[in-house]
Protein backbone atom coordinates (compact mmCIF):
# COMPACT_ATOMS: atom_id res chain seq x y z
CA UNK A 1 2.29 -16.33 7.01
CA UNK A 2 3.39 -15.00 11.13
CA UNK A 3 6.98 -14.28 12.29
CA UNK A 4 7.89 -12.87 15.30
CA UNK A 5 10.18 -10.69 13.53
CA UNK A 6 7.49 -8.72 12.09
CA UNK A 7 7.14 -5.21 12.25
CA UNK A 8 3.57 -5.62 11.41
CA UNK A 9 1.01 -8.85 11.69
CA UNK A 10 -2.96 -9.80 11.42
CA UNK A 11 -3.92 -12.01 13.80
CA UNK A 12 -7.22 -13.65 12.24
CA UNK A 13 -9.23 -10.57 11.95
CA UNK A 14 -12.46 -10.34 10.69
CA UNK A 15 -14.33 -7.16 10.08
CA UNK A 16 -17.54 -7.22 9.46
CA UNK A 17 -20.45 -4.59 8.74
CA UNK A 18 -24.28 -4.67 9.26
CA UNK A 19 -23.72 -8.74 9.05
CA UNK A 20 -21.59 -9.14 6.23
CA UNK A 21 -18.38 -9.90 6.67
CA UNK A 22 -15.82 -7.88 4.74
CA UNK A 23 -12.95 -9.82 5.93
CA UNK A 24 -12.71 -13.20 7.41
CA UNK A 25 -9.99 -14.73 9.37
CA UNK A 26 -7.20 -13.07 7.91
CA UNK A 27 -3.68 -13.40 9.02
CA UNK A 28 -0.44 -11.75 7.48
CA UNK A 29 2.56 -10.11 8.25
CA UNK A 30 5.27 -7.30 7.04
CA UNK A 31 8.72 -7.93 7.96
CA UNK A 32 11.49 -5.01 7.14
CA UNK A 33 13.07 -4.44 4.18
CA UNK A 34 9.98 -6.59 2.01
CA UNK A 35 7.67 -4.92 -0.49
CA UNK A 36 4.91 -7.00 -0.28
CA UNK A 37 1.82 -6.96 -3.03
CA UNK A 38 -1.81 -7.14 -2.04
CA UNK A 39 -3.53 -7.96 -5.01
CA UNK A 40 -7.40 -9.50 -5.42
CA UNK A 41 -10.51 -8.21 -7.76
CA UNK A 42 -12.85 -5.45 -6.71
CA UNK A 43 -14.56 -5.96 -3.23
CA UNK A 44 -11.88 -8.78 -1.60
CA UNK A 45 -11.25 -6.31 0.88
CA UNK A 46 -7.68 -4.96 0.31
CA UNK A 47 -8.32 -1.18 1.31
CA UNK A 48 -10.72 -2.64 4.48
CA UNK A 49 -7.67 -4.46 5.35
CA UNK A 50 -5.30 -1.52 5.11
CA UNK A 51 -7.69 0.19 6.96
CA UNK A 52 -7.59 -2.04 9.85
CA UNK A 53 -3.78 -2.33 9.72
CA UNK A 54 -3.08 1.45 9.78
CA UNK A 55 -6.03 1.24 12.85
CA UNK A 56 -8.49 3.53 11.25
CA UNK A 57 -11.15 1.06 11.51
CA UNK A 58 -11.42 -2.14 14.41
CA UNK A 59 -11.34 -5.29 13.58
CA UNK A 60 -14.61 -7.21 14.73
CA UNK A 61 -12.48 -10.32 15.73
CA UNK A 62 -8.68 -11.20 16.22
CA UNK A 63 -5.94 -8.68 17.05
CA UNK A 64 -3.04 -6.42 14.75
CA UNK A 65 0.21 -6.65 16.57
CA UNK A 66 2.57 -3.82 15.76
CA UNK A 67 6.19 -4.34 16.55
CA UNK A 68 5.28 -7.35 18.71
CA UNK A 69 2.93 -4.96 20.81
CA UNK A 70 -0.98 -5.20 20.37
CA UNK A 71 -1.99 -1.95 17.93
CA UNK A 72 -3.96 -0.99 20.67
CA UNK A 73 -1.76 -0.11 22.72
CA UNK A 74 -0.64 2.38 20.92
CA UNK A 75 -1.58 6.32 20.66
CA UNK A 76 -2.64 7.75 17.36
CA UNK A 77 0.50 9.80 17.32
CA UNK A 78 2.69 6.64 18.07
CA UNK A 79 1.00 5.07 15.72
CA UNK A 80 1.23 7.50 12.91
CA UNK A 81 5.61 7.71 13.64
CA UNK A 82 5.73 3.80 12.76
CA UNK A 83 3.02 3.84 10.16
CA UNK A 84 2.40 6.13 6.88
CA UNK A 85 -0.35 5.47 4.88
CA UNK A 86 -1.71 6.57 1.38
CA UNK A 87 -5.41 6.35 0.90
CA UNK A 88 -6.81 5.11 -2.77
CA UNK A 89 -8.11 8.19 -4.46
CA UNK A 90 -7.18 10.53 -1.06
CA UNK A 91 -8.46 14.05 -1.41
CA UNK A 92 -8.00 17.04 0.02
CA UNK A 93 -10.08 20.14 -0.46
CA UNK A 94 -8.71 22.41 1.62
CA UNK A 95 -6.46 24.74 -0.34
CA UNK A 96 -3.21 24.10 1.24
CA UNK A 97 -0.21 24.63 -0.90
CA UNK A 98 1.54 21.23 -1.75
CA UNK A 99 4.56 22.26 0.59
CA UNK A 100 2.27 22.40 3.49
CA UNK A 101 0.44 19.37 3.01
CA UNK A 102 3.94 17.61 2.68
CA UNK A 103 4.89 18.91 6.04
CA UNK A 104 1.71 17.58 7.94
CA UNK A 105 3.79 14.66 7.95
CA UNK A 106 6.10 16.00 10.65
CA UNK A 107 2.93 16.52 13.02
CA UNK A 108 3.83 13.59 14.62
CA UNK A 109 7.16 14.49 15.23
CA UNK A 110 6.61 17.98 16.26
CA UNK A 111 4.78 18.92 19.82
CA UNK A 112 1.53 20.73 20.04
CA UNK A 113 3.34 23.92 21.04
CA UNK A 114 6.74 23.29 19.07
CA UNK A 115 7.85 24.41 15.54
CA UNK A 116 9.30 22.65 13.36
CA UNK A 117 12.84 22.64 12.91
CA UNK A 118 15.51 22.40 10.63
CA UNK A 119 15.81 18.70 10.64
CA UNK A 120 11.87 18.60 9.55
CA UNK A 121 12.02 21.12 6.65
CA UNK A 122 14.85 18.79 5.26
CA UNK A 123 12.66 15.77 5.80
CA UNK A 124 10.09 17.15 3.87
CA UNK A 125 12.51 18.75 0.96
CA UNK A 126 13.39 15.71 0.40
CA UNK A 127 10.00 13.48 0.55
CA UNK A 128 9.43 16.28 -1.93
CA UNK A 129 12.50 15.80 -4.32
CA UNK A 130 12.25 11.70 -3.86
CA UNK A 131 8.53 12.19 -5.47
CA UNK A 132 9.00 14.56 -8.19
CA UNK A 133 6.88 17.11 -6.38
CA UNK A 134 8.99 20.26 -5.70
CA UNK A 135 8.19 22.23 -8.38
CA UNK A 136 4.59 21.58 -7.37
CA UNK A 137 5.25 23.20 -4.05
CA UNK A 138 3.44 26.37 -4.05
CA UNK A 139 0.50 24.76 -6.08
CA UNK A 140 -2.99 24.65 -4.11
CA UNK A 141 -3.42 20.61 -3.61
CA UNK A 142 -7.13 20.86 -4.54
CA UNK A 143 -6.22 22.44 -8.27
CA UNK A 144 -3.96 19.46 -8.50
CA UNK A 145 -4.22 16.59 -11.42
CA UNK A 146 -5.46 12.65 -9.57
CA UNK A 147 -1.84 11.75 -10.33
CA UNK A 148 -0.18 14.57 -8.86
CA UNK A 149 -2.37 14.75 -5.44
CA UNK A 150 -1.24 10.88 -5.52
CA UNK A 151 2.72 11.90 -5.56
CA UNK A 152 1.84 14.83 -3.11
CA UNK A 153 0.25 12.21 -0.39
CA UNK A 154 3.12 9.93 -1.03
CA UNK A 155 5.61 12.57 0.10
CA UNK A 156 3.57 12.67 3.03
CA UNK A 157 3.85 9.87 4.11
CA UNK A 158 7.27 9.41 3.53
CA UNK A 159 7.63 12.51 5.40
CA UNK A 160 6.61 10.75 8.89
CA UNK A 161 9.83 8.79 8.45
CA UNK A 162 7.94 5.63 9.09
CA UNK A 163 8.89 1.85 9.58
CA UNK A 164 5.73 0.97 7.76
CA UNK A 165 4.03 2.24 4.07
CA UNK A 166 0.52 1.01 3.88
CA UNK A 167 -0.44 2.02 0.30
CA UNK A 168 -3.86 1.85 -1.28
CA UNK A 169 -3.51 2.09 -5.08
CA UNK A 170 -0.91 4.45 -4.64
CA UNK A 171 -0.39 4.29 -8.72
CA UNK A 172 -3.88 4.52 -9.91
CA UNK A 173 -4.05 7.89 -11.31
CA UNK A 174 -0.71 7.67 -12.84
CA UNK A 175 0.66 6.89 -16.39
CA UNK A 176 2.84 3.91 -16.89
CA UNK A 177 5.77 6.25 -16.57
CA UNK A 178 4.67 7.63 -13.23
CA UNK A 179 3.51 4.31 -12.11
CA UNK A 180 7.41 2.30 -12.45
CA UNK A 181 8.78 5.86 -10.96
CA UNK A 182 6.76 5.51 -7.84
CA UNK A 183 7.16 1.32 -7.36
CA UNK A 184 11.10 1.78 -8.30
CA UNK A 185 10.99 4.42 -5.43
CA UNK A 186 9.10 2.26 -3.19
CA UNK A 187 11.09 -0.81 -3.61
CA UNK A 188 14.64 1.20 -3.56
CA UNK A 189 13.38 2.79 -0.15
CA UNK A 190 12.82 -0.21 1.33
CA UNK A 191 16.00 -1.66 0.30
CA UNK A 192 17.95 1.22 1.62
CA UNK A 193 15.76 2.21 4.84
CA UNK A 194 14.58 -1.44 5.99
CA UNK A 195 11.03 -0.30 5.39
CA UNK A 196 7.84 -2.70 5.42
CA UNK A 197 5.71 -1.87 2.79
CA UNK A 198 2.39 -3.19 1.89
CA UNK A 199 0.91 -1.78 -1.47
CA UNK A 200 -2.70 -2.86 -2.86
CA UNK A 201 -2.15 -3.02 -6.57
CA UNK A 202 -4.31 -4.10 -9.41
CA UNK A 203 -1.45 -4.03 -12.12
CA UNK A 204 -0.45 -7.90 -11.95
CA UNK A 205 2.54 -7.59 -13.91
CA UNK A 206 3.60 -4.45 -11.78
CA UNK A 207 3.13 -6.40 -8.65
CA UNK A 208 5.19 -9.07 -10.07
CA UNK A 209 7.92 -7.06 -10.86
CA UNK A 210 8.34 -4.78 -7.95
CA UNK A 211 7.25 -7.08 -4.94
CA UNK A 212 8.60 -9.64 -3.34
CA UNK A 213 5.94 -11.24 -1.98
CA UNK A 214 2.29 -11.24 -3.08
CA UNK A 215 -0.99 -11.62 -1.06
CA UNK A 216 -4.03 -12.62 -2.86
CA UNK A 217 -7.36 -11.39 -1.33
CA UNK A 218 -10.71 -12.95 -2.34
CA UNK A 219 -13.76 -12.08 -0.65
CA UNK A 220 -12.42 -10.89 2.09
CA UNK A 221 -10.42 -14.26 2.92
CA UNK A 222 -6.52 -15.11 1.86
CA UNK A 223 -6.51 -17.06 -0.86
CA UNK A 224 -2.62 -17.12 -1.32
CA UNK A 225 0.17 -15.64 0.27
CA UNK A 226 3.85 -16.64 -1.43
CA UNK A 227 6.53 -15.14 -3.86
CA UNK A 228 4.84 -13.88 -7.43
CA UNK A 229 5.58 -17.03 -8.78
CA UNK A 230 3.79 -19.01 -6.06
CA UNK A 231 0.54 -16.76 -6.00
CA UNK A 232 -0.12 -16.33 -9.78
CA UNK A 233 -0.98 -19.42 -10.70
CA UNK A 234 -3.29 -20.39 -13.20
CA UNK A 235 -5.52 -22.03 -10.97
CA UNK A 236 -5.41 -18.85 -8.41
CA UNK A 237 -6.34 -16.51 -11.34
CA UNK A 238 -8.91 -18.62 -12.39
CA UNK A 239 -10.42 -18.83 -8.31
CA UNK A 240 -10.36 -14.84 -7.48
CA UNK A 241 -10.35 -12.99 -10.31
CA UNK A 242 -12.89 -15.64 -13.34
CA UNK A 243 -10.09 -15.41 -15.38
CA UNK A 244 -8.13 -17.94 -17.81
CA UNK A 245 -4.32 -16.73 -17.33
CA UNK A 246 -0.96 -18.62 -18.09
CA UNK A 247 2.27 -16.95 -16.75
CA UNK A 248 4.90 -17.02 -18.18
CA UNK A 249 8.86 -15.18 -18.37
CA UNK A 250 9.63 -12.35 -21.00
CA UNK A 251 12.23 -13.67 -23.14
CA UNK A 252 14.10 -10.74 -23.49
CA UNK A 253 13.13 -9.06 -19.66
CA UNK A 254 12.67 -11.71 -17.48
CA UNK A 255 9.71 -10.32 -15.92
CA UNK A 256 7.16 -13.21 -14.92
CA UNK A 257 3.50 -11.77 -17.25
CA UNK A 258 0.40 -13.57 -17.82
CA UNK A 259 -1.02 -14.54 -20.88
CA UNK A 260 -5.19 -14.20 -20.72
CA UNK A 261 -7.47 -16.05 -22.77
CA UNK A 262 -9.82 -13.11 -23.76
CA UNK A 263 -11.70 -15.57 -26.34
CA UNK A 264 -12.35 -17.73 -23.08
CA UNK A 265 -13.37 -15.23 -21.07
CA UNK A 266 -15.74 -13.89 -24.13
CA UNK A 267 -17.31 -17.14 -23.75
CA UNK A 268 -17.89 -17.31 -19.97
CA UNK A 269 -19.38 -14.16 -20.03
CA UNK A 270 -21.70 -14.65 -22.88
């Protein structure tokens, strides 16, 4: 799915490494003010495509457009004003307090030779109040819980004021609690801010809930690409991911879940 109006689009890209392709012919876009769910089993390729999108790796074919423009075009720093990104699992050794790892997010606001001002301390306040990470502020980032360093990188990102979130299992170290905080977060930003966000996510009933659009990733090739209701299908979940599933709407929430036949899948595997 292409639109000229996106802020962000693949353009059949394949990536490929020592012969094996890791993506194939993949095309997508991120319009503003759309939470949009990349979802597929382990090894489809979701944090190669992020990757690619947030141009830390090249694709070996086709072309990533950003706002219209070819990505290459762009500077790192340009690059890095219209696009934040959250690694899966990012770490960071280096003991830098939590504050200051928060405020590397203004770096591509602020000049080689400038300091920051008082327009970028309030950015980061707040990236830090949004994620529930000021009273973590003085803590060294390395001493830091998975879940915590997760909400700390988050606030970076959000930090760089970007158009574009491209998030890599942004919830994986987090409790269910944590996990709804940070997608409620993520979807009211982009209501109120116009943001395009594109979050791999392995929770299928998360990604149902909070996005508005899913992706389906398989192998490194698009298998679906529609609203939750369109992508998790039976037959889908049964393509990508071995798996005998029948959605279907909580009574008493509304929220579209699937049903898995474990005693099937018992079976298949036996």
């Amino acid at each position: 799915m292409t639109t000229d109006a996106s802020l962000i689009q693949a353009n059949r890209i394949s990536y490929q490494v020592a012969g094996r392709f890791l993506l194939c012919d993949v095309s997508l876009s991120l319009n503003a003010g759309e939470v949009v769910g990349l979802i597929g089993p382990n090894g489809a390729g979701k944090s190669t495509l992020i990757k690619v999108l947030a141009k830390l790796r090249n694709p070996s074919s086709g072309e990533v457009t950003l706002r219209g423009q070819p990505i290459t075009q762009y500077t790192l720093r340009e690059t890095a004003r219209l696009i934040g990104q959250v690694q899966q699992s990012a770490i960071l050794d280096i003991p830098f307090s939590v504050q200051e790892v928060v405020a590397m997010g203004r770096n591509p606001h602020v000049g080689r030779f400038e300091i920051e001002q008082d327009h970028d301390r309030a950015v980061v306040t707040q990236a830090m109040r949004l994620t529930n990470t000021l009273d973590l502020a003085d803590r060294r980032v390395n001493t830091l819980s998975g879940g915590e360093r997760q909400r700390v990188f988050l606030a970076r990102a959000l930090a760089q004021e970007p158009a574009i979130l491209l998030l890599d299992e942004p919830t994986s170290n987090l409790d269910i609690r944590h996990q709804i905080e940070i997608l409620t977060l993520v979807q009211q930003l982009t209501r109120q801010r116009g943001l395009g966000v594109l979050i791999a996510i392995h929770d299928l009933a998360l990604a149902a809930r909070f996005c508005d659009r899913l992706i389906l990733l398989d192998s490194g090739q698009v298998i679906a690409d529609g609203t939750p209701e369109a992508v998790l299908t039976a037959d889908h979940l049964a393509k990508a991911f071995a798996v005998l599933a029948q959605p279907y709407y909580d009574p008493f929430t509304h929220d579209l879940k699937l049903s898995i036949n474990v005693d099937k899948i018992d079976q298949m595997l036996a």
